[in-house]
Protein backbone atom coordinates (compact mmCIF):
# COMPACT_ATOMS: atom_id res chain seq x y z
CA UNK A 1 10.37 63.73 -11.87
CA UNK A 2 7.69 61.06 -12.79
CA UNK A 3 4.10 60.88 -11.50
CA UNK A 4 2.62 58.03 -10.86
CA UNK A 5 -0.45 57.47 -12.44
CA UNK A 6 -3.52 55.73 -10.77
CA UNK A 7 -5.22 52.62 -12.31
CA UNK A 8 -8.83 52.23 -12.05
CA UNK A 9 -8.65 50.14 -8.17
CA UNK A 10 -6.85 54.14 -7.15
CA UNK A 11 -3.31 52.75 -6.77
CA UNK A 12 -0.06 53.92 -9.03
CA UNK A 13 0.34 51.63 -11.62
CA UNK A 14 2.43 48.65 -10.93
CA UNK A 15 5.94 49.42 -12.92
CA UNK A 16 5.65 52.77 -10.83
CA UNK A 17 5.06 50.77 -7.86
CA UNK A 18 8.12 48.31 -8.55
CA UNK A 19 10.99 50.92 -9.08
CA UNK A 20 9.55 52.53 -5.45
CA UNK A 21 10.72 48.71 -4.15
CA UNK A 22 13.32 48.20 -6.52
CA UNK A 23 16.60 48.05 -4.09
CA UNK A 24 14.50 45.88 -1.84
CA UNK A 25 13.62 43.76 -4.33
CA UNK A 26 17.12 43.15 -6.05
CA UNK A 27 18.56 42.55 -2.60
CA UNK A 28 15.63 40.06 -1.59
CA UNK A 29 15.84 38.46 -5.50
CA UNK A 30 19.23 37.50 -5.07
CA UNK A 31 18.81 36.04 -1.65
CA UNK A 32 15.76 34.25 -2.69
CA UNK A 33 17.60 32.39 -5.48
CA UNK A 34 20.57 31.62 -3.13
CA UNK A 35 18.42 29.89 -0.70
CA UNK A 36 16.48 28.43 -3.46
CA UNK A 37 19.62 26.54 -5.44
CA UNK A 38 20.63 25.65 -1.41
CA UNK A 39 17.60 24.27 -0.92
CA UNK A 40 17.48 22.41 -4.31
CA UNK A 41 20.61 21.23 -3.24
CA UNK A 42 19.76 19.38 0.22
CA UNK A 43 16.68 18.10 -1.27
CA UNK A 44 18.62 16.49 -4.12
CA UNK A 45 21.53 15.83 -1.58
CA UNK A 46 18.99 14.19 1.27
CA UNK A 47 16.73 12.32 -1.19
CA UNK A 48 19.92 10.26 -2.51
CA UNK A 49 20.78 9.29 0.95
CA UNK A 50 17.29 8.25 1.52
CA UNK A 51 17.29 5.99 -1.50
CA UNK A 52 20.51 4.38 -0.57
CA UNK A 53 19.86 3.78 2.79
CA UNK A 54 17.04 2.10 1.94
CA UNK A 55 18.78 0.09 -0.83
CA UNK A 56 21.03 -0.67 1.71
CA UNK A 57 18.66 -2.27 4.26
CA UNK A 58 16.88 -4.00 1.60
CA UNK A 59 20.44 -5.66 0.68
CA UNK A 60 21.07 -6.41 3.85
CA UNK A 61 17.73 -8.04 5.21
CA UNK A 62 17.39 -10.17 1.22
CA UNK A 63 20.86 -10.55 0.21
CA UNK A 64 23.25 -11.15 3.72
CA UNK A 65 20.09 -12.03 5.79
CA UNK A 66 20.80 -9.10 8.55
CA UNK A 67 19.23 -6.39 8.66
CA UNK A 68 21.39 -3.17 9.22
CA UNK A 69 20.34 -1.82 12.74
CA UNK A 70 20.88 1.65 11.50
CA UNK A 71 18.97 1.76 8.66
CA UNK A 72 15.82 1.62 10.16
CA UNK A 73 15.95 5.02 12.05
CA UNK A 74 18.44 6.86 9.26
CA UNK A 75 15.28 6.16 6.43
CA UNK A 76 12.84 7.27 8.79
CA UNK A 77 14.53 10.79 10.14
CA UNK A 78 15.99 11.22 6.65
CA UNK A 79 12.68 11.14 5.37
CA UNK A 80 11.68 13.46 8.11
CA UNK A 81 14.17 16.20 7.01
CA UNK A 82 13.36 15.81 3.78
CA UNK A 83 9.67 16.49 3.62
CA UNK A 84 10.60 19.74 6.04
CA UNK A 85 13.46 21.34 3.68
CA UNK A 86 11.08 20.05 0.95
CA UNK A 87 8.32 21.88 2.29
CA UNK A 88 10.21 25.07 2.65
CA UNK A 89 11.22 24.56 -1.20
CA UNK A 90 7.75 23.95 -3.06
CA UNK A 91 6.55 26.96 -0.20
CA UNK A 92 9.20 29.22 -2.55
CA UNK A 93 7.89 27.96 -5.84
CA UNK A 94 3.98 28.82 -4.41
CA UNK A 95 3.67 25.33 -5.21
CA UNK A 96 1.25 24.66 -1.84
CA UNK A 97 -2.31 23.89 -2.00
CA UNK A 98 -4.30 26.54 -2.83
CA UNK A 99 -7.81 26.54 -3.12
CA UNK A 100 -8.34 30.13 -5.51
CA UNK A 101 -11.79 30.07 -6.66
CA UNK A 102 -13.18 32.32 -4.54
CA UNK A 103 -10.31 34.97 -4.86
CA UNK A 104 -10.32 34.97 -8.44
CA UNK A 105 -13.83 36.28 -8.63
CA UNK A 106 -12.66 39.71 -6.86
CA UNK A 107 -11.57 42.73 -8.31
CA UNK A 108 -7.53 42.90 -8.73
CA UNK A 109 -7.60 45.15 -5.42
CA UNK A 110 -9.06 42.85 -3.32
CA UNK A 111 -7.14 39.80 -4.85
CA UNK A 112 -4.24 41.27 -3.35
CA UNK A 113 -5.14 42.55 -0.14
CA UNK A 114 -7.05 38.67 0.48
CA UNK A 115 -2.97 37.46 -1.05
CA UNK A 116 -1.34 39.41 1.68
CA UNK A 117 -3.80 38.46 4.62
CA UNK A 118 -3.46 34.87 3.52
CA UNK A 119 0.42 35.18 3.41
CA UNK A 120 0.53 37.02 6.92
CA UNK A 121 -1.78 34.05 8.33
CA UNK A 122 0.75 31.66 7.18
CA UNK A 123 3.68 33.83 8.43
CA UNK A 124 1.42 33.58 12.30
CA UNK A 125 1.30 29.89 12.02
CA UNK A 126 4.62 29.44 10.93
CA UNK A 127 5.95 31.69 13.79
CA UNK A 128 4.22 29.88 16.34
CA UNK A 129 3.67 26.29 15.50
CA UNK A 130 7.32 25.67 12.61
CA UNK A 131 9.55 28.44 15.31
CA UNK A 132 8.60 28.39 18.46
CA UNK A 133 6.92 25.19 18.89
CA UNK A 134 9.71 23.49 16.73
CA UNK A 135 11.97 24.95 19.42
CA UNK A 136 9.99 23.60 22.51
CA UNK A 137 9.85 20.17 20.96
CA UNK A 138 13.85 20.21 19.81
CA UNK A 139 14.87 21.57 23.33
CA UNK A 140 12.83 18.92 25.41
CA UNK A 141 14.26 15.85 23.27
CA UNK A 142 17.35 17.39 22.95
CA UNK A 143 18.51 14.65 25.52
CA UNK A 144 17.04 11.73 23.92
CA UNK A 145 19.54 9.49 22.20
CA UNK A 146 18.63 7.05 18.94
CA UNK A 147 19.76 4.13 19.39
CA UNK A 148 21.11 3.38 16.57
CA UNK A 149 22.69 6.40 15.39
CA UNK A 150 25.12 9.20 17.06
CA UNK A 151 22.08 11.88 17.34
CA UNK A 152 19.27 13.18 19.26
CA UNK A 153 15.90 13.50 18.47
CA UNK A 154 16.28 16.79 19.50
CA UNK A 155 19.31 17.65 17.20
CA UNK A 156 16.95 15.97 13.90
CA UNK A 157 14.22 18.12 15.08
CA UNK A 158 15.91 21.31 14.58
CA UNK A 159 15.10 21.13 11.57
CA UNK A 160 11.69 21.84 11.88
CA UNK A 161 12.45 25.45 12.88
CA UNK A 162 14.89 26.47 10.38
CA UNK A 163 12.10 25.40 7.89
CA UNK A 164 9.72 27.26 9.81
CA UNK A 165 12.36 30.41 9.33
CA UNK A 166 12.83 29.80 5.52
CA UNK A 167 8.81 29.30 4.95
CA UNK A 168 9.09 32.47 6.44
CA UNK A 169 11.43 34.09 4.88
CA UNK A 170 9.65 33.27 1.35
CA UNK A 171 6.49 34.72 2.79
CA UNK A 172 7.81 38.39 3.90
CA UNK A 173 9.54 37.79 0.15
CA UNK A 174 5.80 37.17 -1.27
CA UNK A 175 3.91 39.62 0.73
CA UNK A 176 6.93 42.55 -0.64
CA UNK A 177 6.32 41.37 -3.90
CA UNK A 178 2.24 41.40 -3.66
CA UNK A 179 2.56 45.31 -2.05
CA UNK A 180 5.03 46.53 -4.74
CA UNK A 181 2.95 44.95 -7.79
CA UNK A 182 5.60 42.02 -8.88
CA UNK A 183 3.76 39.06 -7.85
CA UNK A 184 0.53 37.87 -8.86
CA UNK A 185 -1.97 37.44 -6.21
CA UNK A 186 -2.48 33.47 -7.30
CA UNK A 187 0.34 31.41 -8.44
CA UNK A 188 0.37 31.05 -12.18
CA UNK A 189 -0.88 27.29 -12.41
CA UNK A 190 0.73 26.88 -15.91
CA UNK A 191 4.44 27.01 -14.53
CA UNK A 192 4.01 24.56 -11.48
CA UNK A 193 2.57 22.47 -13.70
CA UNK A 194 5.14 22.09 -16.54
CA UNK A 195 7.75 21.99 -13.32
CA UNK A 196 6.02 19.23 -12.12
């Protein structure tokens, strides 16, 4: 049997702490890289038909001299799903603003009990504002045709919620991570900026 020996902040050390989560963790690492190459995916997929409808309507309006009636609204709620599944993305990367100077300064213990309260803060305003108010604003346009293209506005705004459960998602992921030891308190600024 192996003890668990206490670091100077009083808690086991943090590979004892990991193989306590370990199941939890595999389980949660695999989905988090699922959704993560999915996500990659419609961002990559979404962006490049942004770009062409918007080559398109530039063709259209400078070379034929008619604008596309279509193109208009499909760049505008493209866009719109993109920033959301976007958001959700950078949200798994901990690529957000963060302003860390103050939480820096404290001792490791604190860092990560200030990380978790921060990450169950987001997880509130994600639950009420992405979820359910995504879900109020989606059910009372749901009826609302665009004119131009074979879709409600409440059918496009759907996808505010399922980002809402994603950024969520990635936060109970985070806030596992912080309590079992895996993940740093602050986002290593080195890797998002060689990503970037």
């Amino acid at each position: 049997m192996t003890t668990n020996t206490p670091d100077d902040a009083g808690r086991a050390d943090p590979p004892a702490r990991a193989a306590r989560w370990h199941g939890l963790l595999t389980v949660l690492g695999v989905a988090r890289k699922g959704v993560d190459r999915l996500l990659g995916w419609l961002c990559i997929i979404v962006f490049v038909a942004l770009v062409l409808i918007v080559a398109w309507q530039v063709f259209t309006r400078e070379v034929i001299g008619d604008t596309a009636a279509w193109t208009q609204e499909a760049a505008q709620y493209s866009f719109v799903v993109l920033a959301m599944i976007a958001a959700a993305y950078v949200f798994s990367e901990r690529g957000h603003i963060a302003v860390e100077i103050l939480i820096e300064k404290l001792p490791e213990r604190s860092r990560r009990a200030a990380a978790i309260g921060i990450e169950l803060i987001v997880a509130f305003f994600i639950i009420a504002v992405f979820i359910v108010g995504g879900l109020a604003v989606a059910q009372s346009s749901w009826q609302q045709s665009l004119s131009s293209l074979p879709l409600t506005i409440g059918e496009i705004y759907l996808v505010m919620p399922v980002a809402g459960i994603l950024i969520l998602f990635y936060s109970i992921v985070q806030i596992i991570g912080l309590l079992a030891g895996v993940e740093e308190p602050t986002p290593d600024t080195n890797d998002i900026s060689e990503a970037i």
